[in-house]
PDB file of N, CA and C in Angstrom:
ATOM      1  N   UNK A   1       7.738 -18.070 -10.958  1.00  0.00           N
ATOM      2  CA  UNK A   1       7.300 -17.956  -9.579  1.00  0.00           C
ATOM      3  C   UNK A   1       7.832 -16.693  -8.903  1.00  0.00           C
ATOM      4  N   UNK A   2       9.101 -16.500  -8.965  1.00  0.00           N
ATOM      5  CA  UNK A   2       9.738 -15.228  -8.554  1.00  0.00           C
ATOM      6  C   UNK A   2       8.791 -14.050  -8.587  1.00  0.00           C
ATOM      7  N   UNK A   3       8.251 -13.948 -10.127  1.00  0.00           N
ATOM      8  CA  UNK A   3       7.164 -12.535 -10.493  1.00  0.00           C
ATOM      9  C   UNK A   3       6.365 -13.027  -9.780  1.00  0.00           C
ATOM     10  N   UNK A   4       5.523 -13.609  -9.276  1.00  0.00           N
ATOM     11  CA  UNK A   4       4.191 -13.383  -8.505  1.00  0.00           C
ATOM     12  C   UNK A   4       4.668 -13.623  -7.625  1.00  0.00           C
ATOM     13  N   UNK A   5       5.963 -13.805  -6.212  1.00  0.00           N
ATOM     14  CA  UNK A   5       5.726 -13.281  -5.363  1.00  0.00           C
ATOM     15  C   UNK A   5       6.449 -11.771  -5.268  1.00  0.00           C
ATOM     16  N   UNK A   6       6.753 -11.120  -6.077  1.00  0.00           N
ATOM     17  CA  UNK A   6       6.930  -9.711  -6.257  1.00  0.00           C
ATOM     18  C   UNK A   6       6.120  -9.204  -6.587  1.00  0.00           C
ATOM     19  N   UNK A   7       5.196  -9.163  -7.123  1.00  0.00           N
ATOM     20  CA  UNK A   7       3.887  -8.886  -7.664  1.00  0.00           C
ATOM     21  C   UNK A   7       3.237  -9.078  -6.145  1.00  0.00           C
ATOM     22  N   UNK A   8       3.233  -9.969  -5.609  1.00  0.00           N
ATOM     23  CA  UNK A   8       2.570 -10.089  -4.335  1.00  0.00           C
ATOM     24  C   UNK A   8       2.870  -9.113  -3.502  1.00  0.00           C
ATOM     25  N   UNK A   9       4.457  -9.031  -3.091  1.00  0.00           N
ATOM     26  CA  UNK A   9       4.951  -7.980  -2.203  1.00  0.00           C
ATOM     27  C   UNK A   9       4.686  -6.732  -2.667  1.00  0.00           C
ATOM     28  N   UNK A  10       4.798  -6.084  -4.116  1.00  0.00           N
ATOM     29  CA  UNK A  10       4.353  -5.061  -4.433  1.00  0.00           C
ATOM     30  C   UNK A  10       3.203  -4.540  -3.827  1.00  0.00           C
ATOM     31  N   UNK A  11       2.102  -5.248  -4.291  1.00  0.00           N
ATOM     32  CA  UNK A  11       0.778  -5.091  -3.922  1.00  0.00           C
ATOM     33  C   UNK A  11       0.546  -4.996  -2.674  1.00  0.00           C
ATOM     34  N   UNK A  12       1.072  -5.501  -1.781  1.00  0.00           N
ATOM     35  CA  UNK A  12       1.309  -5.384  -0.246  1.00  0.00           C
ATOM     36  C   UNK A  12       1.090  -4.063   0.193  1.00  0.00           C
ATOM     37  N   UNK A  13       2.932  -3.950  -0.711  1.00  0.00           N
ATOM     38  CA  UNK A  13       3.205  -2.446   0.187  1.00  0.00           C
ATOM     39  C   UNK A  13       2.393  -1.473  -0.269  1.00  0.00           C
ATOM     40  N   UNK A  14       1.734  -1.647  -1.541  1.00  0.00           N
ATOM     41  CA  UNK A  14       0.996  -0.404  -2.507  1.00  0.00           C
ATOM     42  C   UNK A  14      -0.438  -0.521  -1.456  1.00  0.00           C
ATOM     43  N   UNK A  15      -0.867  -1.520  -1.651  1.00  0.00           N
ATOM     44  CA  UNK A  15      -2.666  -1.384  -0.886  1.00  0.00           C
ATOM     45  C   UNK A  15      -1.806  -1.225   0.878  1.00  0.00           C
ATOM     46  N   UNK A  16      -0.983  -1.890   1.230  1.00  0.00           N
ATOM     47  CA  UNK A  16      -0.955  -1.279   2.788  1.00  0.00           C
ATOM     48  C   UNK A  16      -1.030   0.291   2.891  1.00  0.00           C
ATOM     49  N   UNK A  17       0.098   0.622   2.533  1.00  0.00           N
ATOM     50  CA  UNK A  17       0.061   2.336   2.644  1.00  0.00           C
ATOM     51  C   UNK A  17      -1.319   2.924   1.798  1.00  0.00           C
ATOM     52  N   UNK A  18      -1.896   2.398   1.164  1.00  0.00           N
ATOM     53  CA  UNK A  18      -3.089   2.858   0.106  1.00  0.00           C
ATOM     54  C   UNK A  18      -4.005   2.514   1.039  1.00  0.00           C
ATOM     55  N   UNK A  19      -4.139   1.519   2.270  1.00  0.00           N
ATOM     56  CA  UNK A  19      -5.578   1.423   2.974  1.00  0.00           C
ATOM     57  C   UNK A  19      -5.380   1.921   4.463  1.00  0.00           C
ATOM     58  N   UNK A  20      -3.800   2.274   4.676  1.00  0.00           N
ATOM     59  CA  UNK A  20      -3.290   2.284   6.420  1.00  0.00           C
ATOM     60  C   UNK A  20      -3.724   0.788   7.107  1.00  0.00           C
ATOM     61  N   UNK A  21      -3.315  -0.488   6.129  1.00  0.00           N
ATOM     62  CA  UNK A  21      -3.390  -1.558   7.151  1.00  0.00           C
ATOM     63  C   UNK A  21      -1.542  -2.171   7.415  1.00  0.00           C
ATOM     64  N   UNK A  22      -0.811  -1.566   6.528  1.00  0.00           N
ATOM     65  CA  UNK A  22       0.595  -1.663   7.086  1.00  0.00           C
ATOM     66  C   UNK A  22       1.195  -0.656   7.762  1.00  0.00           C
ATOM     67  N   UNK A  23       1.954  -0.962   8.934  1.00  0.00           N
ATOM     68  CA  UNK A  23       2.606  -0.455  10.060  1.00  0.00           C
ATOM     69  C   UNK A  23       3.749   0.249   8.976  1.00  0.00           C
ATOM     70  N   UNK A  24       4.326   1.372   9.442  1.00  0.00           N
ATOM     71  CA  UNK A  24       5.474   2.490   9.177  1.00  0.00           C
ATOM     72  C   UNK A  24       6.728   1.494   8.650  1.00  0.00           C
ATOM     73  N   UNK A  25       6.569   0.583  10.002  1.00  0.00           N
ATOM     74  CA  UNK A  25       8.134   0.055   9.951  1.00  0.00           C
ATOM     75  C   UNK A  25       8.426  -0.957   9.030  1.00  0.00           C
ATOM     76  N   UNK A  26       6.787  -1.353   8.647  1.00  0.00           N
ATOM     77  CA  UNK A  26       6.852  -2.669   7.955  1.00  0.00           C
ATOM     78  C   UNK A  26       6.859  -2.434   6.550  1.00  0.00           C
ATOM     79  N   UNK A  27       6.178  -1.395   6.178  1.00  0.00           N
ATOM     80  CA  UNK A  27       5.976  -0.459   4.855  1.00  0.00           C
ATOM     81  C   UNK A  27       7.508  -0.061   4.743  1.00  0.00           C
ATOM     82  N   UNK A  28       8.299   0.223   5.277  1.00  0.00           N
ATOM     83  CA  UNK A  28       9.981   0.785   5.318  1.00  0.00           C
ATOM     84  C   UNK A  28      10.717  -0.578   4.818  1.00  0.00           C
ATOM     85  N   UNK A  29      10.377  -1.701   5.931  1.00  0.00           N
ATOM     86  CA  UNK A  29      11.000  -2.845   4.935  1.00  0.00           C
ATOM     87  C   UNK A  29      10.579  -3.024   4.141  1.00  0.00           C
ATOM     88  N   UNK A  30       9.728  -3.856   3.626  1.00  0.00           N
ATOM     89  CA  UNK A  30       8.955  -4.078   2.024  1.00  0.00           C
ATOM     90  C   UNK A  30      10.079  -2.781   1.127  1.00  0.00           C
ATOM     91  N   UNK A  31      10.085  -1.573   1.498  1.00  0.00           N
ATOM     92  CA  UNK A  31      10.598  -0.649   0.681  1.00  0.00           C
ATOM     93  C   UNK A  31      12.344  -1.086   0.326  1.00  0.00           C
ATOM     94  N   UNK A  32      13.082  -1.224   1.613  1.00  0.00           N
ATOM     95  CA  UNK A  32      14.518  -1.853   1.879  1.00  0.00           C
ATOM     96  C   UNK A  32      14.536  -3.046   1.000  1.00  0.00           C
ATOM     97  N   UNK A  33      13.631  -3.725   0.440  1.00  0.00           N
ATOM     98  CA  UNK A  33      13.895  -5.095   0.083  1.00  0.00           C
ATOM     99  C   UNK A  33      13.521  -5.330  -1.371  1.00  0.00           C
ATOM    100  N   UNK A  34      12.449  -4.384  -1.881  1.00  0.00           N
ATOM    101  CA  UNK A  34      12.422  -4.113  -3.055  1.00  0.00           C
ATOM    102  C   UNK A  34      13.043  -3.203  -4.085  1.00  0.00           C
ATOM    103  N   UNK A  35      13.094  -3.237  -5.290  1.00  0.00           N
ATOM    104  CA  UNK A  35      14.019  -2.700  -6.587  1.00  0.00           C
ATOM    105  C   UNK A  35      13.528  -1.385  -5.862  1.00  0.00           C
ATOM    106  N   UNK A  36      14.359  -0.563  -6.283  1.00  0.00           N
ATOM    107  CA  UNK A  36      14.401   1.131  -5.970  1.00  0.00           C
ATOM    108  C   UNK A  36      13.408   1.952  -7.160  1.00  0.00           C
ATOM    109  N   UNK A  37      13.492   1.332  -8.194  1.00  0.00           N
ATOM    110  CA  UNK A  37      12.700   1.539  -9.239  1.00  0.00           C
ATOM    111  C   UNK A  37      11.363   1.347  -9.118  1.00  0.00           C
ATOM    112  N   UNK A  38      11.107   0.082  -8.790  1.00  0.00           N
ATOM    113  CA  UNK A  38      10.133  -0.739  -8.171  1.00  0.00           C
ATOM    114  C   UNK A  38       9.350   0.490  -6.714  1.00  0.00           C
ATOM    115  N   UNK A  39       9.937   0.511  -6.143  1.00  0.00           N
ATOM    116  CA  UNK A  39      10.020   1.672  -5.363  1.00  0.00           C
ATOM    117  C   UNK A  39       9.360   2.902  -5.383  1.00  0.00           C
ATOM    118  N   UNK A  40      10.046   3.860  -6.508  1.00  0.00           N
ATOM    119  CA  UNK A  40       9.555   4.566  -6.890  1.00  0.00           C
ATOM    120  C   UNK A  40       8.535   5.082  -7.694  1.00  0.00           C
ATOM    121  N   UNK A  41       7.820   3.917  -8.506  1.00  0.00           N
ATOM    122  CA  UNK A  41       6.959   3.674  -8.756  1.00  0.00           C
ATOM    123  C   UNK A  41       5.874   3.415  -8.567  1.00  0.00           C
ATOM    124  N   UNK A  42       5.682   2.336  -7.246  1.00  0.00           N
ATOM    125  CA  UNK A  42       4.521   2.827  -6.524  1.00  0.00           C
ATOM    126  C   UNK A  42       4.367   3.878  -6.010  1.00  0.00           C
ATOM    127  N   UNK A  43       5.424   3.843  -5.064  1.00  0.00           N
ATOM    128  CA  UNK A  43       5.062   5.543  -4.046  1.00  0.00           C
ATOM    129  C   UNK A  43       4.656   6.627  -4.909  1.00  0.00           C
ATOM    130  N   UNK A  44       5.193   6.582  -6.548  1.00  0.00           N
ATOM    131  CA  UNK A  44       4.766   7.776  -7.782  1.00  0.00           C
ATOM    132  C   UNK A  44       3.355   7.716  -8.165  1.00  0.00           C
ATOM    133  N   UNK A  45       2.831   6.220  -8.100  1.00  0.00           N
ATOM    134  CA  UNK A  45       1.398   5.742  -8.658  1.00  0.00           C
ATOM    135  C   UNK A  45       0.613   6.280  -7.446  1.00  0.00           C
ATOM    136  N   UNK A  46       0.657   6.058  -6.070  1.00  0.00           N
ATOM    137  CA  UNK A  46      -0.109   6.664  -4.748  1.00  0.00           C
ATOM    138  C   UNK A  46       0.132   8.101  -4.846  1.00  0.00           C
ATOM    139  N   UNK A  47       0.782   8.531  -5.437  1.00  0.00           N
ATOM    140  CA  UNK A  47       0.512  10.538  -5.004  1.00  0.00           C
ATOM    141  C   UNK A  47       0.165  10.434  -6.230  1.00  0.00           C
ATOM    142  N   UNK A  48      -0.142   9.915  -7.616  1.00  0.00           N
ATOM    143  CA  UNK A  48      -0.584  10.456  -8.722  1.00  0.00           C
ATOM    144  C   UNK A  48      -2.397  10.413  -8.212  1.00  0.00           C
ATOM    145  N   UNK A  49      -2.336   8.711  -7.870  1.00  0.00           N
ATOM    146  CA  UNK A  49      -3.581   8.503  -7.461  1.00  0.00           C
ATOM    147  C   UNK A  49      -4.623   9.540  -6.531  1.00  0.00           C
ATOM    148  N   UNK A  50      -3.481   9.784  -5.391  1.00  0.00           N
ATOM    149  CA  UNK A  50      -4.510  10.444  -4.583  1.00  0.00           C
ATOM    150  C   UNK A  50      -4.303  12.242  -4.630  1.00  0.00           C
ATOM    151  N   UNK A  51      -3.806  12.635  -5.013  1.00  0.00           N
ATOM    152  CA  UNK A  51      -3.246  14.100  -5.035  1.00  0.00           C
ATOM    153  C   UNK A  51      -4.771  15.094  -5.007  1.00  0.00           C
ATOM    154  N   UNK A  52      -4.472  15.685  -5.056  1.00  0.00           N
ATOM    155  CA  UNK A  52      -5.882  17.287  -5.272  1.00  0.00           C
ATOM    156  C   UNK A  52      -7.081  16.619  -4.108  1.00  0.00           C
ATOM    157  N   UNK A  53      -7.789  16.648  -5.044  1.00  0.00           N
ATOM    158  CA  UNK A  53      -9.419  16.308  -3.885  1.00  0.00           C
ATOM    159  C   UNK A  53      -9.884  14.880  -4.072  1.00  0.00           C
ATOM    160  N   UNK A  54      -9.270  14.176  -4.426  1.00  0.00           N
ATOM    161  CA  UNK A  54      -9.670  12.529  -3.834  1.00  0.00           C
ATOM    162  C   UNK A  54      -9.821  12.469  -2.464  1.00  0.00           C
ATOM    163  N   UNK A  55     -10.980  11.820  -1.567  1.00  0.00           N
ATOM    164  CA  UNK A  55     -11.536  11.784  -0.590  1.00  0.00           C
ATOM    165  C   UNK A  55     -10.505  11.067   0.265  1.00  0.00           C
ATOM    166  N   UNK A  56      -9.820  10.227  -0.145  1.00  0.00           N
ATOM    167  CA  UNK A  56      -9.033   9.431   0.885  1.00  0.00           C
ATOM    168  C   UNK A  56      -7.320  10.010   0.436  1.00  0.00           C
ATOM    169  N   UNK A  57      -7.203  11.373  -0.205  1.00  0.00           N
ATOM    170  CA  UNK A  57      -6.260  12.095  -0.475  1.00  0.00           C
ATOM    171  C   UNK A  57      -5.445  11.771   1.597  1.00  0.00           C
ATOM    172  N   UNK A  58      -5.786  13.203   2.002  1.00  0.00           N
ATOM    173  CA  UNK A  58      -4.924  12.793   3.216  1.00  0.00           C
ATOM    174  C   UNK A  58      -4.810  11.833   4.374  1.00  0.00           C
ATOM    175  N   UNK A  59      -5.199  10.962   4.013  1.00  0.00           N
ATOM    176  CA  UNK A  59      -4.763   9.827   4.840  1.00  0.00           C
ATOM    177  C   UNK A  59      -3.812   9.187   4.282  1.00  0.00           C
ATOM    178  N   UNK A  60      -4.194   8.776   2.627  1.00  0.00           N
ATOM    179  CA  UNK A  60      -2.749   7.896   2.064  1.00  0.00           C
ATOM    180  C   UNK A  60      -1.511   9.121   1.949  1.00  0.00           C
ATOM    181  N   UNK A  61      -1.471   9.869   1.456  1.00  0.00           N
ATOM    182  CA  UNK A  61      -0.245  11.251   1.370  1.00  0.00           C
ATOM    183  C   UNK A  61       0.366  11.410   2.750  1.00  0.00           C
ATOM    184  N   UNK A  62      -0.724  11.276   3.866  1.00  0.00           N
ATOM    185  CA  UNK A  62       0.010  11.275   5.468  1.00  0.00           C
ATOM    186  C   UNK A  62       0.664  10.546   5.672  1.00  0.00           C
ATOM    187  N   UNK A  63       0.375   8.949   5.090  1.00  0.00           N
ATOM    188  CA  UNK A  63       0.989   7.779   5.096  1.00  0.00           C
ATOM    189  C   UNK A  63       2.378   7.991   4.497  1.00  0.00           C
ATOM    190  N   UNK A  64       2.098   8.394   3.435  1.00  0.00           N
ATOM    191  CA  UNK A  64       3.415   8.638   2.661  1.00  0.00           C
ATOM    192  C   UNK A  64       4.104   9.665   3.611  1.00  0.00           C
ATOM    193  N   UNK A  65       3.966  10.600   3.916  1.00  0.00           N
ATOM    194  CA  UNK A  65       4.904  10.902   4.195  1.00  0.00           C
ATOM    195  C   UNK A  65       5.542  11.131   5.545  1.00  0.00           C
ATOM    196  N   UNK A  66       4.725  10.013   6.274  1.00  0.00           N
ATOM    197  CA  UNK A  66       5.153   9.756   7.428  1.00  0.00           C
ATOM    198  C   UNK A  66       6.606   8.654   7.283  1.00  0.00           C
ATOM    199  N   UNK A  67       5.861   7.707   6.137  1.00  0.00           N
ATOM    200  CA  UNK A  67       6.670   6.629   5.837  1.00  0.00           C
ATOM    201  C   UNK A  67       8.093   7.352   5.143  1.00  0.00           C
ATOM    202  N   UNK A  68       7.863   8.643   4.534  1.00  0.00           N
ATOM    203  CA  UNK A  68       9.554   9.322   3.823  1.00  0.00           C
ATOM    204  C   UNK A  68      10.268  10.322   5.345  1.00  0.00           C
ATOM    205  N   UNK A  69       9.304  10.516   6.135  1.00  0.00           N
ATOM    206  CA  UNK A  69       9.943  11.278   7.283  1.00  0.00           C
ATOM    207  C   UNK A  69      10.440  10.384   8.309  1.00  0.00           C
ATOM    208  N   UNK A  70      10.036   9.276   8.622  1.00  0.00           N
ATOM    209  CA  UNK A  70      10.591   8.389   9.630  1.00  0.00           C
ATOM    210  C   UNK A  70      11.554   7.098   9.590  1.00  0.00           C
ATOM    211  N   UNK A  71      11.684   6.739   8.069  1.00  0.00           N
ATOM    212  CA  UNK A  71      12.950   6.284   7.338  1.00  0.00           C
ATOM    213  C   UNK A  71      13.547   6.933   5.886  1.00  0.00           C
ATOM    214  N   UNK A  72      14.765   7.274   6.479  1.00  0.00           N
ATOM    215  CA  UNK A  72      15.404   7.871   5.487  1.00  0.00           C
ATOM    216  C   UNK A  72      15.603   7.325   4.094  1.00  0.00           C
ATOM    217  N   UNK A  73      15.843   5.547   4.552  1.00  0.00           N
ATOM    218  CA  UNK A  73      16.125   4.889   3.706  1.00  0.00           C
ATOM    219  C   UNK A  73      15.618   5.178   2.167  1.00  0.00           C
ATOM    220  N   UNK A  74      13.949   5.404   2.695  1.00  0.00           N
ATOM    221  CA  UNK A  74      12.416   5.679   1.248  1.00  0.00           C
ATOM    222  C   UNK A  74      13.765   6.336   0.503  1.00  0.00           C
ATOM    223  N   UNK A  75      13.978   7.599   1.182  1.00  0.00           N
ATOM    224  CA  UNK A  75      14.170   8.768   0.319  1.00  0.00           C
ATOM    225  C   UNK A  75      15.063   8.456  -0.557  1.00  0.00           C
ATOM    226  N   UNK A  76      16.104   7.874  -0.361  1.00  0.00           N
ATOM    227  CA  UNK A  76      17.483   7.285  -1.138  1.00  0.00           C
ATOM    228  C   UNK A  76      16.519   6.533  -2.062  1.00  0.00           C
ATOM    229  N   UNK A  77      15.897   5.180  -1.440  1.00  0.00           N
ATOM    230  CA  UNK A  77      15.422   4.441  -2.194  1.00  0.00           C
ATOM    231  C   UNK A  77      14.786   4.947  -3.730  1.00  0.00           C
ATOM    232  N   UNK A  78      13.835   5.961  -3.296  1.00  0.00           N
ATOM    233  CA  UNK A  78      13.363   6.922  -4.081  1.00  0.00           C
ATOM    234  C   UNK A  78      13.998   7.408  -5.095  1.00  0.00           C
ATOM    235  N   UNK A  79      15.373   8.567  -4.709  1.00  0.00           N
ATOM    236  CA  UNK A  79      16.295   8.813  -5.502  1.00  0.00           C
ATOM    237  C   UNK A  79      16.655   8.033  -6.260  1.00  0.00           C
ATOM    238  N   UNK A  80      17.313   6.958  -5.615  1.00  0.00           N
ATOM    239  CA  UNK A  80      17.729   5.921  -6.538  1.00  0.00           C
ATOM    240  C   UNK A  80      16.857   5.242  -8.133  1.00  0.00           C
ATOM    241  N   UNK A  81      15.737   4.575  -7.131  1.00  0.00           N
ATOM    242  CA  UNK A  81      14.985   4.557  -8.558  1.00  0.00           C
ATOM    243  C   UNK A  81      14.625   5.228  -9.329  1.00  0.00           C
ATOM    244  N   UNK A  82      14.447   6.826  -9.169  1.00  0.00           N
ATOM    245  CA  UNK A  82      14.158   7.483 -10.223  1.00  0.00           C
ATOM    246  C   UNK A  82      14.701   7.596 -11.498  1.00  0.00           C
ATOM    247  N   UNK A  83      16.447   7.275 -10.991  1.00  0.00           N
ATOM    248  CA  UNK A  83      17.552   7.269 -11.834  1.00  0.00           C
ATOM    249  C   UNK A  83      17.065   5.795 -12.932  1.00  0.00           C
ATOM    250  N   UNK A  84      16.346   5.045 -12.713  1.00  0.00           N
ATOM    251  CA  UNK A  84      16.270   3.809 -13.449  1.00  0.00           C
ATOM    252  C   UNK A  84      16.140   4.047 -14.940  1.00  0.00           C
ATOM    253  N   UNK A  85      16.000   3.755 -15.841  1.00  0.00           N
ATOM    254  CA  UNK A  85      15.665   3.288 -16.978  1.00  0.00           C
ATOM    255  C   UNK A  85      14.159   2.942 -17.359  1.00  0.00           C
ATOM    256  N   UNK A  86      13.995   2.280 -16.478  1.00  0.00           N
ATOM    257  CA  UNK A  86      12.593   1.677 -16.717  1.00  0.00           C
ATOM    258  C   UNK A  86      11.431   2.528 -16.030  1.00  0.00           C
ATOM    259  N   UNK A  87      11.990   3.592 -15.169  1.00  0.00           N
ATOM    260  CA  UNK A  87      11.162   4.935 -14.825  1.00  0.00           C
ATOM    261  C   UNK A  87      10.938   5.686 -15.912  1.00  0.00           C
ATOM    262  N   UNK A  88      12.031   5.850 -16.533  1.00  0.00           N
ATOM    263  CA  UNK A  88      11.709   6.802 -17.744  1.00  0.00           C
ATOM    264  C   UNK A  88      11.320   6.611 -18.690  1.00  0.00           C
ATOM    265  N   UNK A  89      11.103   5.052 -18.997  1.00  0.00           N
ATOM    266  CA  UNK A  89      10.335   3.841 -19.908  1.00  0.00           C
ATOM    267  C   UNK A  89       8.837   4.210 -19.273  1.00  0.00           C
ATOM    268  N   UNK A  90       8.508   3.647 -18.181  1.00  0.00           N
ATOM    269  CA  UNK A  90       7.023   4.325 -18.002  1.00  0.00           C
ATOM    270  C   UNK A  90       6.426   5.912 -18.407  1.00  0.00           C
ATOM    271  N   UNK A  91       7.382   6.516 -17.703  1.00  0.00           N
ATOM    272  CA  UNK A  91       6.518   7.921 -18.172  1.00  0.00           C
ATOM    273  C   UNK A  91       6.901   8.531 -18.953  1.00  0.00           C
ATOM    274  N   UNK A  92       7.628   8.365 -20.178  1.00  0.00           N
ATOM    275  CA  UNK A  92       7.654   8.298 -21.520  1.00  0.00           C
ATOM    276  C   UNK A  92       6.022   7.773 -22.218  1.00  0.00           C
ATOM    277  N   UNK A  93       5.938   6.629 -21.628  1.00  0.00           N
ATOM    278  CA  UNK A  93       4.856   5.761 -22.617  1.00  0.00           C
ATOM    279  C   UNK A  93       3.684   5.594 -21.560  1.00  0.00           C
ATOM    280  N   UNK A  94       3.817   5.794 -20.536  1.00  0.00           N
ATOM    281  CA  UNK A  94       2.182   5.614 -20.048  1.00  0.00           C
ATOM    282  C   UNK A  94       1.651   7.132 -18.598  1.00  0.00           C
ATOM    283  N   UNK A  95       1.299   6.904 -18.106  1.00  0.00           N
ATOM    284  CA  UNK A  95       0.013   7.811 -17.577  1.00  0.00           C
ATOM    285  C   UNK A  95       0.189   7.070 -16.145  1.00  0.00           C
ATOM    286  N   UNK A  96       0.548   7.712 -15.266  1.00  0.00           N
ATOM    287  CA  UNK A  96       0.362   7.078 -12.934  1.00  0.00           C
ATOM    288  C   UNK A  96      -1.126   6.659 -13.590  1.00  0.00           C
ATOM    289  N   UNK A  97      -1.962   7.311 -13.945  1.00  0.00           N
ATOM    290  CA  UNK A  97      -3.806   7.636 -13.563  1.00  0.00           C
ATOM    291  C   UNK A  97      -3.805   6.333 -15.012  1.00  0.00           C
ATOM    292  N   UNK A  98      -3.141   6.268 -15.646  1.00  0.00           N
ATOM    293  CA  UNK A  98      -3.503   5.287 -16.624  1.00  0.00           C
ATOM    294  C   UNK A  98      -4.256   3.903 -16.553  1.00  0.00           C
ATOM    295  N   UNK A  99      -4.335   3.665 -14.706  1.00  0.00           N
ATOM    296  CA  UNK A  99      -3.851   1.749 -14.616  1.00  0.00           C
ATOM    297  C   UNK A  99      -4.316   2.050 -12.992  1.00  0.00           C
ATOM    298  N   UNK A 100      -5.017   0.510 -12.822  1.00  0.00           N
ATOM    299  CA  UNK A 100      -5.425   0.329 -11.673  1.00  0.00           C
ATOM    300  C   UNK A 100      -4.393   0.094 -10.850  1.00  0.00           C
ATOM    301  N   UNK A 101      -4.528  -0.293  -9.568  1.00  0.00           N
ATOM    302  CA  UNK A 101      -3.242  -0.928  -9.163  1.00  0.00           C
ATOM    303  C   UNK A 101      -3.041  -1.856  -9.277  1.00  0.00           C
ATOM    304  N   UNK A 102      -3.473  -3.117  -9.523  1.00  0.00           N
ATOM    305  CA  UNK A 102      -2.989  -4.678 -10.233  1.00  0.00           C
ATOM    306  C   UNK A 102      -2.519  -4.570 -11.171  1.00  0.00           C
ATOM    307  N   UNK A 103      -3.317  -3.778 -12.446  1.00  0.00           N
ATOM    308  CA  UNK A 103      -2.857  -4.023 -13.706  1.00  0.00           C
ATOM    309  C   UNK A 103      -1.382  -3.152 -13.842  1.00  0.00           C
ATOM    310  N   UNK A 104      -1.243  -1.749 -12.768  1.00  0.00           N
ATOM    311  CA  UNK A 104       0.129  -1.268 -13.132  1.00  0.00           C
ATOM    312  C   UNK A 104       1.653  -2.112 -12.097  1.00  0.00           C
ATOM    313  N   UNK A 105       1.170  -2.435 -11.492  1.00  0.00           N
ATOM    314  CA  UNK A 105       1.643  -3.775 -10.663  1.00  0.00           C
ATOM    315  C   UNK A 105       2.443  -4.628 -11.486  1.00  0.00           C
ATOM    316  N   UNK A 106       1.332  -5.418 -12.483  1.00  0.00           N
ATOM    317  CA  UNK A 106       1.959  -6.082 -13.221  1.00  0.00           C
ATOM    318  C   UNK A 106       2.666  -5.822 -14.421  1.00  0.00           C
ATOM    319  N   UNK A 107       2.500  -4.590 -15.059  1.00  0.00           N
ATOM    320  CA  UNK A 107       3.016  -4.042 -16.044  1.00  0.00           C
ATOM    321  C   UNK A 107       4.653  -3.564 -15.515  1.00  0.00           C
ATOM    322  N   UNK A 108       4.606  -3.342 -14.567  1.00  0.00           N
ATOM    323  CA  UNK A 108       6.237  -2.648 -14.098  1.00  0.00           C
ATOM    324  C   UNK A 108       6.731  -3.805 -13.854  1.00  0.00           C
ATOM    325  N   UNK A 109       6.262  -4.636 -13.037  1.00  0.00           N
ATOM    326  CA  UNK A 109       7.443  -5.658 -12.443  1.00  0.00           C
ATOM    327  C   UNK A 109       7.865  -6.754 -13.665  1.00  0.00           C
ATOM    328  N   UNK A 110       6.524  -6.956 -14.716  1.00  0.00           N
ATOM    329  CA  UNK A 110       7.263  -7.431 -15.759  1.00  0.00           C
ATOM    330  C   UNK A 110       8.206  -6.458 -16.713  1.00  0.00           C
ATOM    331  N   UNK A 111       8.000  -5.743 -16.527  1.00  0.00           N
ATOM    332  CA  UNK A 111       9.403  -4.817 -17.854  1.00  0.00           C
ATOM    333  C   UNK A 111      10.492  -4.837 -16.355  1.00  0.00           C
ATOM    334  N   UNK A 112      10.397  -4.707 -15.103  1.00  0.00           N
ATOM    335  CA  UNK A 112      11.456  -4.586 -14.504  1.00  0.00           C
ATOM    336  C   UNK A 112      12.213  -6.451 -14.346  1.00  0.00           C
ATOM    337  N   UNK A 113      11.270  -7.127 -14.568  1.00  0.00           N
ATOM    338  CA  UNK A 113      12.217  -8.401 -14.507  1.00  0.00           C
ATOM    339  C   UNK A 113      12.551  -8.783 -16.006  1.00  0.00           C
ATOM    340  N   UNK A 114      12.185  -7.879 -17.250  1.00  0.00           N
ATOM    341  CA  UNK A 114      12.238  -8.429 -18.565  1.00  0.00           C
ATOM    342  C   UNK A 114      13.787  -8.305 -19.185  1.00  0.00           C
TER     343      UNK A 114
END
């Protein structure tokens, strides 16, 4: 049960900031409360996703980085997870552009709870 409601919250914070239907502050918690790894991973999967000329490029990237300019916390958070193990387990072996967002959703949070 634990994994699907992390899997849940993941998906939250990934499609909120991915559609602009979560608020700054609320996208900042979700971030405060989840693995740092966890963390960095989405926010890595949304700029892989939207980067160059994807049509809904600057709105989610604004998002982002409204959400890394107005809590500091992201940024640590960020740092932090990069340092993980299981960051360097993903992009060792897979591809941001590899995976929808459910299916990479579920692929991280199970190797991060495995």
């Amino acid at each position: 049960m634990a994994f699907d409601q992390e899997k849940r919250q993941a998906m939250h914070l990934l499609q909120g900031v991915e559609n602009g239907t979560l608020r700054i502050s609320e996208a900042a918690r979700l971030v405060e409360e989840a693995d740092p790894a966890l963390v960095y991973l989405l926010l890595t999967w949304l700029r892989s996703h939207y980067g160059g000329d994807h049509p809904a490029a600057a709105g989610v990237l604004g998002r982002l980085v409204e959400l890394n300019s107005a809590h500091g916390s992201v940024r640590a958070r960020m740092r932090e997870g990069k340092a993980d193990p299981v960051v360097a387990w993903f992009e060792e072996e897979h591809g941001y552009r590899d995976f929808g967002a459910a299916d990479f959703v579920d692929l991280v949070v199970d190797k991060l709870e495995s």
